[in-house]
PDB file of N, CA and C in Angstrom:
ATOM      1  N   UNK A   1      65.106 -46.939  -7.356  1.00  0.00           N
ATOM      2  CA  UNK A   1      64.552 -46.069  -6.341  1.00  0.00           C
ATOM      3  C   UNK A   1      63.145 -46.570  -6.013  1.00  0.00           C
ATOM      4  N   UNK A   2      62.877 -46.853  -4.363  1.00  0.00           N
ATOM      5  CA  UNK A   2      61.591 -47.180  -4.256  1.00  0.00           C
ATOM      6  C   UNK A   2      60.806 -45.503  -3.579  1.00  0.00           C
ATOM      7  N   UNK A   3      59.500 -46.293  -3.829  1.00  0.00           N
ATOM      8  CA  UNK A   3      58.337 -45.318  -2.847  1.00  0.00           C
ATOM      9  C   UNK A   3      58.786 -45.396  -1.437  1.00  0.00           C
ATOM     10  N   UNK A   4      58.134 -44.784  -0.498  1.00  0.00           N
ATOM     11  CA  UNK A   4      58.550 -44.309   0.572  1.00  0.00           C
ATOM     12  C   UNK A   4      57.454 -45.070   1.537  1.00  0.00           C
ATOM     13  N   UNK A   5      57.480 -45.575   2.365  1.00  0.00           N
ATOM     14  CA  UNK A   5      56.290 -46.433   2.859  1.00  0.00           C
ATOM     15  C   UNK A   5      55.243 -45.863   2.880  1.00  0.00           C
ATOM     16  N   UNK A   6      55.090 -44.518   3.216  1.00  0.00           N
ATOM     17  CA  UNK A   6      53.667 -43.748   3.315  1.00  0.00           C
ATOM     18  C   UNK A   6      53.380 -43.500   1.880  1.00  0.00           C
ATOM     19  N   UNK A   7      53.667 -43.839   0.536  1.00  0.00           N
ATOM     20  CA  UNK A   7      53.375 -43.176  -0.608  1.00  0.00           C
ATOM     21  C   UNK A   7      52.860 -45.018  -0.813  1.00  0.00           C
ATOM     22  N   UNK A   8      53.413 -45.782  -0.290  1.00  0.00           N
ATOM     23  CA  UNK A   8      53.032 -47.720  -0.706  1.00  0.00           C
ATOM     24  C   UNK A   8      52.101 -48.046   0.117  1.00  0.00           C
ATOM     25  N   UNK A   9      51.726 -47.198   1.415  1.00  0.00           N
ATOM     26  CA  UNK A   9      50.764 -47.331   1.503  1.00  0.00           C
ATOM     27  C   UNK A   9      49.205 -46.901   1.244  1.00  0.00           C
ATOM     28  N   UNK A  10      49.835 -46.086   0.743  1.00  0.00           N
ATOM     29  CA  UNK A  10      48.542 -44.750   0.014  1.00  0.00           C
ATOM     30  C   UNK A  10      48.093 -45.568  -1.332  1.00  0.00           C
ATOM     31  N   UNK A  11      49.298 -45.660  -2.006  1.00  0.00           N
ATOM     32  CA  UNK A  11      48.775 -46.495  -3.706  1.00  0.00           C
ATOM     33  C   UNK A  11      47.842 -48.232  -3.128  1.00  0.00           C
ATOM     34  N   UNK A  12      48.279 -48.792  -1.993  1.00  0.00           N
ATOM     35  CA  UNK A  12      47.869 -49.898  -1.941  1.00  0.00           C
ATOM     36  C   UNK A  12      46.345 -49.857  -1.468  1.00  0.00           C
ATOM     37  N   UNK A  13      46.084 -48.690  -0.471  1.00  0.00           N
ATOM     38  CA  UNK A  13      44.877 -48.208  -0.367  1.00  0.00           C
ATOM     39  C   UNK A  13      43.627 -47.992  -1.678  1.00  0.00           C
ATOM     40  N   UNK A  14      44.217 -47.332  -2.565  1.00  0.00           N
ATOM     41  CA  UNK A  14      43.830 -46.534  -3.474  1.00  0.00           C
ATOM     42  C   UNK A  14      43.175 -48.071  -4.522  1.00  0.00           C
ATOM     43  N   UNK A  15      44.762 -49.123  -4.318  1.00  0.00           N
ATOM     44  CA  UNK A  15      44.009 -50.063  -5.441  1.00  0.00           C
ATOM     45  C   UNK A  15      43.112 -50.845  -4.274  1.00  0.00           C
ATOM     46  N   UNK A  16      43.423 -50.899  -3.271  1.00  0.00           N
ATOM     47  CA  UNK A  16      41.697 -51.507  -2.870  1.00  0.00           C
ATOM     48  C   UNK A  16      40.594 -51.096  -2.511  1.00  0.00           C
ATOM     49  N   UNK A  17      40.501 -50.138  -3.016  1.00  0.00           N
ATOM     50  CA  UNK A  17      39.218 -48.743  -3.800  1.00  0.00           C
ATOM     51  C   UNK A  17      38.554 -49.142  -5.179  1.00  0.00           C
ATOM     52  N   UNK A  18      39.635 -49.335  -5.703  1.00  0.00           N
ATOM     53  CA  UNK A  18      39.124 -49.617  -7.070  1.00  0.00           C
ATOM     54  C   UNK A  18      38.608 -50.876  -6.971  1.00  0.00           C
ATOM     55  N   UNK A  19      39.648 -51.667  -6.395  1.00  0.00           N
ATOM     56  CA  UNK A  19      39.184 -53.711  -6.441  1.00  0.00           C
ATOM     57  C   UNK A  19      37.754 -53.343  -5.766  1.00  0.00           C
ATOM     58  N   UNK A  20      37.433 -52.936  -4.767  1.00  0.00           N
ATOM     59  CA  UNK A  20      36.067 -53.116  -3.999  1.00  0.00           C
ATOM     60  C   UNK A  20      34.863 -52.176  -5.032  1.00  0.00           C
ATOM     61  N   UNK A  21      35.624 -51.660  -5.986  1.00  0.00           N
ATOM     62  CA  UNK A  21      34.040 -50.794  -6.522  1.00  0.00           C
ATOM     63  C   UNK A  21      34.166 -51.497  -7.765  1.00  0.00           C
ATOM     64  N   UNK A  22      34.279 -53.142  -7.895  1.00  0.00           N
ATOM     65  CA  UNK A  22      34.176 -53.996  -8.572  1.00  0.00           C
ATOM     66  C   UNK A  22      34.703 -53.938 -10.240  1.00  0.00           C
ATOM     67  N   UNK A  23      36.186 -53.542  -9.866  1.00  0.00           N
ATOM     68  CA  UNK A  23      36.963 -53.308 -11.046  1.00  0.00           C
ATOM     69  C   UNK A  23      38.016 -54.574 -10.886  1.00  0.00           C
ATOM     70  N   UNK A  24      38.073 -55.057 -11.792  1.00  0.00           N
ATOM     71  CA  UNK A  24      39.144 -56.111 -11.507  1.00  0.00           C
ATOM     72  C   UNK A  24      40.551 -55.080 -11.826  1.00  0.00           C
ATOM     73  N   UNK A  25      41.500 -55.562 -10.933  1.00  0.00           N
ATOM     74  CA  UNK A  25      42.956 -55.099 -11.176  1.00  0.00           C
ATOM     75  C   UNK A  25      43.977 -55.828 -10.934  1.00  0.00           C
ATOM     76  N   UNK A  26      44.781 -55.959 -12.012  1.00  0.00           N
ATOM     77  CA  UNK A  26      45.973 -57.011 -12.040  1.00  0.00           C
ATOM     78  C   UNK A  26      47.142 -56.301 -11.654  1.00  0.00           C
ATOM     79  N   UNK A  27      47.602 -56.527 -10.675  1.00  0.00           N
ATOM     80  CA  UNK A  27      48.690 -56.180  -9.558  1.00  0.00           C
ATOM     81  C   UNK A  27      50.128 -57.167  -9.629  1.00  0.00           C
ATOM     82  N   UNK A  28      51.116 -57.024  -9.991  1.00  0.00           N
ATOM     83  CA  UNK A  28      52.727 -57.604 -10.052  1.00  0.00           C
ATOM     84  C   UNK A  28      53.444 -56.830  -9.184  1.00  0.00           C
ATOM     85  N   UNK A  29      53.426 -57.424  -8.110  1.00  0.00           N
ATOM     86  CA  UNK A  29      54.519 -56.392  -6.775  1.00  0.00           C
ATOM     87  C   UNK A  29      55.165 -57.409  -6.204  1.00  0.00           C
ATOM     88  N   UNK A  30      56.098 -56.901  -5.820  1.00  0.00           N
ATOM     89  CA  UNK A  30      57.056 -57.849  -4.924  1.00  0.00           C
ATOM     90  C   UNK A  30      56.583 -57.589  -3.602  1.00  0.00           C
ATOM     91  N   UNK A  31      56.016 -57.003  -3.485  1.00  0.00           N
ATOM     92  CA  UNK A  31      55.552 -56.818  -1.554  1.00  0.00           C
ATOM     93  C   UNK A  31      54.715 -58.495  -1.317  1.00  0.00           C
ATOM     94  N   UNK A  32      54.771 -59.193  -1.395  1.00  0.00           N
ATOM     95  CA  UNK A  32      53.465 -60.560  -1.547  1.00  0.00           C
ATOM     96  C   UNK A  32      52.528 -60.326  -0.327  1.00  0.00           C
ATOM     97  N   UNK A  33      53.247 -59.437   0.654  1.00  0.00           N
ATOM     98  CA  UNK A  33      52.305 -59.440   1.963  1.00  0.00           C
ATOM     99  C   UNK A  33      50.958 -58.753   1.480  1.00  0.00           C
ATOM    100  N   UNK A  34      51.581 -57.081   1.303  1.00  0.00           N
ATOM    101  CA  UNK A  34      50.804 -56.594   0.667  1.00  0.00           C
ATOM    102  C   UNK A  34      49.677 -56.818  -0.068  1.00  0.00           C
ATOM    103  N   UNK A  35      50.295 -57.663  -1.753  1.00  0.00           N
ATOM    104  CA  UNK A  35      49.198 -57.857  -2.664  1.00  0.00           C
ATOM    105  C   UNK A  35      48.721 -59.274  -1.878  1.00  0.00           C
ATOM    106  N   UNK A  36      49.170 -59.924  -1.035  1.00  0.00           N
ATOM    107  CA  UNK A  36      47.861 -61.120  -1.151  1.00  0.00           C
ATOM    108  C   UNK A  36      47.302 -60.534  -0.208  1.00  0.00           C
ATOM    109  N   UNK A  37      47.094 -59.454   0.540  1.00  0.00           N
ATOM    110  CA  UNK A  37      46.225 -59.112   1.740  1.00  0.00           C
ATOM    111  C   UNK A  37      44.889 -58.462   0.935  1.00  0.00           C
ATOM    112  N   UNK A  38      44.908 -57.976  -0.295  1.00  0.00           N
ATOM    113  CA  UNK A  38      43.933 -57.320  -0.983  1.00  0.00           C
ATOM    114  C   UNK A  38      43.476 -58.199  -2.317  1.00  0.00           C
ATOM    115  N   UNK A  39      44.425 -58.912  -2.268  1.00  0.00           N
ATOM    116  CA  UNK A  39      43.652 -60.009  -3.882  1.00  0.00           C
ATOM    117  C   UNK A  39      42.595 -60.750  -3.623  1.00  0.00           C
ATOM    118  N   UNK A  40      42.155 -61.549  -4.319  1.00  0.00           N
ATOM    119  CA  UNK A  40      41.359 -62.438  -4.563  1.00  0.00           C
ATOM    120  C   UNK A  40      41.813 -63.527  -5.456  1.00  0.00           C
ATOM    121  N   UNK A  41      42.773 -63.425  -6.340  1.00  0.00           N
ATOM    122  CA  UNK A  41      43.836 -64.744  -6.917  1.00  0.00           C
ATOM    123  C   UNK A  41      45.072 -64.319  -6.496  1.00  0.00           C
ATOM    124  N   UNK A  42      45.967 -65.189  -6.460  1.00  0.00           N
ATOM    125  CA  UNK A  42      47.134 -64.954  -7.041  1.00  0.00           C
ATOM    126  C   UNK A  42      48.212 -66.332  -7.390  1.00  0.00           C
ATOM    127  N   UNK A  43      49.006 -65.455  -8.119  1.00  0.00           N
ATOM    128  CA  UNK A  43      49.928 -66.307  -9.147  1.00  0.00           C
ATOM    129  C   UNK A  43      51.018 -66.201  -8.072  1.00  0.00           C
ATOM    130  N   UNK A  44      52.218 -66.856  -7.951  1.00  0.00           N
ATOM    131  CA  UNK A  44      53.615 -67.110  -7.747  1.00  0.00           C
ATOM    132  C   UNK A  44      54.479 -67.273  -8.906  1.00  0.00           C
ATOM    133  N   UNK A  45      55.313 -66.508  -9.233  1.00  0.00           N
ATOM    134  CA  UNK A  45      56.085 -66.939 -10.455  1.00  0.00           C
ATOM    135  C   UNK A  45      57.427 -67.179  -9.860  1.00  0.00           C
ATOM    136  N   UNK A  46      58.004 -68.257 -10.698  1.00  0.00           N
ATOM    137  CA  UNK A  46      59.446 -68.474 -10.245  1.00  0.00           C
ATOM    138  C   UNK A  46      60.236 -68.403 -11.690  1.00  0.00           C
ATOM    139  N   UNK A  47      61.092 -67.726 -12.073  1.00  0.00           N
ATOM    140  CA  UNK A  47      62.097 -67.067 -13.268  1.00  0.00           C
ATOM    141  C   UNK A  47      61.111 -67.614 -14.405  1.00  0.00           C
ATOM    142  N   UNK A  48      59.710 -66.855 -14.209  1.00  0.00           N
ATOM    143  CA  UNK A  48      58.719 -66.440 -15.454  1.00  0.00           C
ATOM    144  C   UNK A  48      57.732 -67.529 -15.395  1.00  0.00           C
ATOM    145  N   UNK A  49      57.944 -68.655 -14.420  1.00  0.00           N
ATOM    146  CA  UNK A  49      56.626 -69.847 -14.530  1.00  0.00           C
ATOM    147  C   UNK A  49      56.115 -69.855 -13.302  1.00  0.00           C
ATOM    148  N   UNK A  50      54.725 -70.201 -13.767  1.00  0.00           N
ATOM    149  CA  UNK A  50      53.730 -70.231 -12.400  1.00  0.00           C
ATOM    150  C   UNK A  50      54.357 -71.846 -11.412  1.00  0.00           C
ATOM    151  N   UNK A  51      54.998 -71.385 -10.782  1.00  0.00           N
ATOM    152  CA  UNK A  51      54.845 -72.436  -9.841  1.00  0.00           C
ATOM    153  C   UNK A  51      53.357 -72.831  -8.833  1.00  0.00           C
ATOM    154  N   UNK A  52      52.567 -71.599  -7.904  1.00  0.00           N
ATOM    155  CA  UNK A  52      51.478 -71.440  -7.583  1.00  0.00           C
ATOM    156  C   UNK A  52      50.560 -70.901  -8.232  1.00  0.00           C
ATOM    157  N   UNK A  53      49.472 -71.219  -7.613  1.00  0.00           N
ATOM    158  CA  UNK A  53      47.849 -70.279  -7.884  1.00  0.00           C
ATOM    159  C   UNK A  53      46.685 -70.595  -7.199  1.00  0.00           C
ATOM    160  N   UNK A  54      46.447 -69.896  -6.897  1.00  0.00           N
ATOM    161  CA  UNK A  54      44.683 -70.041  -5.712  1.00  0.00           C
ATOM    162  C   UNK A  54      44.156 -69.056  -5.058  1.00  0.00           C
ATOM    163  N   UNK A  55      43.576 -69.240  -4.504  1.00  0.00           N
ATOM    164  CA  UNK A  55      42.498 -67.930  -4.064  1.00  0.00           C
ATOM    165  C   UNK A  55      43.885 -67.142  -2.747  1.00  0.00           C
ATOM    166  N   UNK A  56      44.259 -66.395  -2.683  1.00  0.00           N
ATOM    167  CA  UNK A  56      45.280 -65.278  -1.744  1.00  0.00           C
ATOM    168  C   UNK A  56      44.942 -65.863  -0.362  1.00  0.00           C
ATOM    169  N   UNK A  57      44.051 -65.656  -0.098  1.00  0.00           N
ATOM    170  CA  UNK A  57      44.231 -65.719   1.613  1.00  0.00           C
ATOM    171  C   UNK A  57      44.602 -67.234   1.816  1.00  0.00           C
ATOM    172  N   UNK A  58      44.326 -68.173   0.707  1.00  0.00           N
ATOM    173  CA  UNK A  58      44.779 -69.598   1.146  1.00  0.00           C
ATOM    174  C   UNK A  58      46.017 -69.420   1.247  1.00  0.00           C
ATOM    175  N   UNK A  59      46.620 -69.348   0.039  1.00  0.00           N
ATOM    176  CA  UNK A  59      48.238 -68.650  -0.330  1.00  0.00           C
ATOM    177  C   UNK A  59      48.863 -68.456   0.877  1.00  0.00           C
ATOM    178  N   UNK A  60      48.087 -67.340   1.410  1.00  0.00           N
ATOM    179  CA  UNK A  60      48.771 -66.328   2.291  1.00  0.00           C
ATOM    180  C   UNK A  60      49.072 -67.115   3.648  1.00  0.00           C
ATOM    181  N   UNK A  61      48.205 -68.166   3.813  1.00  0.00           N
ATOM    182  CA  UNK A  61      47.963 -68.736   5.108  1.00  0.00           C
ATOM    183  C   UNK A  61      48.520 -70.314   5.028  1.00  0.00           C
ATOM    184  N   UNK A  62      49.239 -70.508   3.874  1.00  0.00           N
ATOM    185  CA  UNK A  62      50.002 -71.570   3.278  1.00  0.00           C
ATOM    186  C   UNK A  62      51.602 -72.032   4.171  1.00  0.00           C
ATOM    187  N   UNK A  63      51.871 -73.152   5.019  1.00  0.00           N
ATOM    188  CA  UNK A  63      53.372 -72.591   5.661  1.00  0.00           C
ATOM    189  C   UNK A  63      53.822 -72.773   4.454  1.00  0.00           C
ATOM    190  N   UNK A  64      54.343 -73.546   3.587  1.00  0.00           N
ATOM    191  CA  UNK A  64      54.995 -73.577   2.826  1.00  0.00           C
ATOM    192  C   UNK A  64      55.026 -71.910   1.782  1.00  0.00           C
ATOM    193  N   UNK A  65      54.511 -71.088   1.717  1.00  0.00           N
ATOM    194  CA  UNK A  65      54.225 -70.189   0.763  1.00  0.00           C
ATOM    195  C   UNK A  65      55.095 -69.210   2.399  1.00  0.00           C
ATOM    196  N   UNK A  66      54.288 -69.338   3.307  1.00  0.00           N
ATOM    197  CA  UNK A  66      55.111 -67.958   4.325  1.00  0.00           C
ATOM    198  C   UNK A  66      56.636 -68.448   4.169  1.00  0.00           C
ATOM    199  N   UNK A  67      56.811 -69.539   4.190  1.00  0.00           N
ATOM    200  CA  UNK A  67      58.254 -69.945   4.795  1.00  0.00           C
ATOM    201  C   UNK A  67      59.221 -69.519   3.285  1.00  0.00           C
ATOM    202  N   UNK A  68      59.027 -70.067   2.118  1.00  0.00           N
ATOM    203  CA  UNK A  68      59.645 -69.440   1.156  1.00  0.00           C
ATOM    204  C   UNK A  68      59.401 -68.062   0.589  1.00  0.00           C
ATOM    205  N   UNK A  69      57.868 -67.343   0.528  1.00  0.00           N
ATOM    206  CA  UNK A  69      57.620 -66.210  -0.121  1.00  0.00           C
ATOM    207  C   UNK A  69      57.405 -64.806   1.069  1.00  0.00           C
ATOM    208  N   UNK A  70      57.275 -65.096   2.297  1.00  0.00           N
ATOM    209  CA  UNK A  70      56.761 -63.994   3.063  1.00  0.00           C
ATOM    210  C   UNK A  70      57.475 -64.025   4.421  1.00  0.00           C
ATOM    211  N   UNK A  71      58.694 -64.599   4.019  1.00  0.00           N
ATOM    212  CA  UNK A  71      59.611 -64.458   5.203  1.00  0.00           C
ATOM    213  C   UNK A  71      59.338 -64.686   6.352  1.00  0.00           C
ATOM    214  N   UNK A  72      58.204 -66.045   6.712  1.00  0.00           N
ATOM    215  CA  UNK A  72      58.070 -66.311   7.874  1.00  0.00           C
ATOM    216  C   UNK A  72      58.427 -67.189   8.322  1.00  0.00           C
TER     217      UNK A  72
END
């Protein structure tokens, strides 16, 4: 059973409240849009190994990373 989009977007709000009042928070979601829009690292795991890692918005702005991880 998932959250409801307005309850995923409320929690995703909430953790970039905390990230900005300079709390680090380690985030594992399958949304990747989501968490790399608010990270500052992130990991890629593929069946438990880091295949990626680098600062998110590179990630995010990666074709190779949209085309396999963010459905673009």
């Amino acid at each position: 059973m998932g959250l409801s989009p307005l309850y995923v977007n409320e929690i995703f709000d909430i953790i970039e409240e905390i990230h900005k009042s300079g709390t680090t928070v380690l985030l594992v979601e399958q949304n990747a849009k989501k968490a790399l829009g608010i990270a500052d690292r992130a990991y890629v795991l593929e069946t438990g190994n880091i295949v990626l890692d680098g600062d998110a918005k590179k990630l995010m702005n990666d074709d190779s990373v949209k085309k396999a991880y963010l459905g673009e």
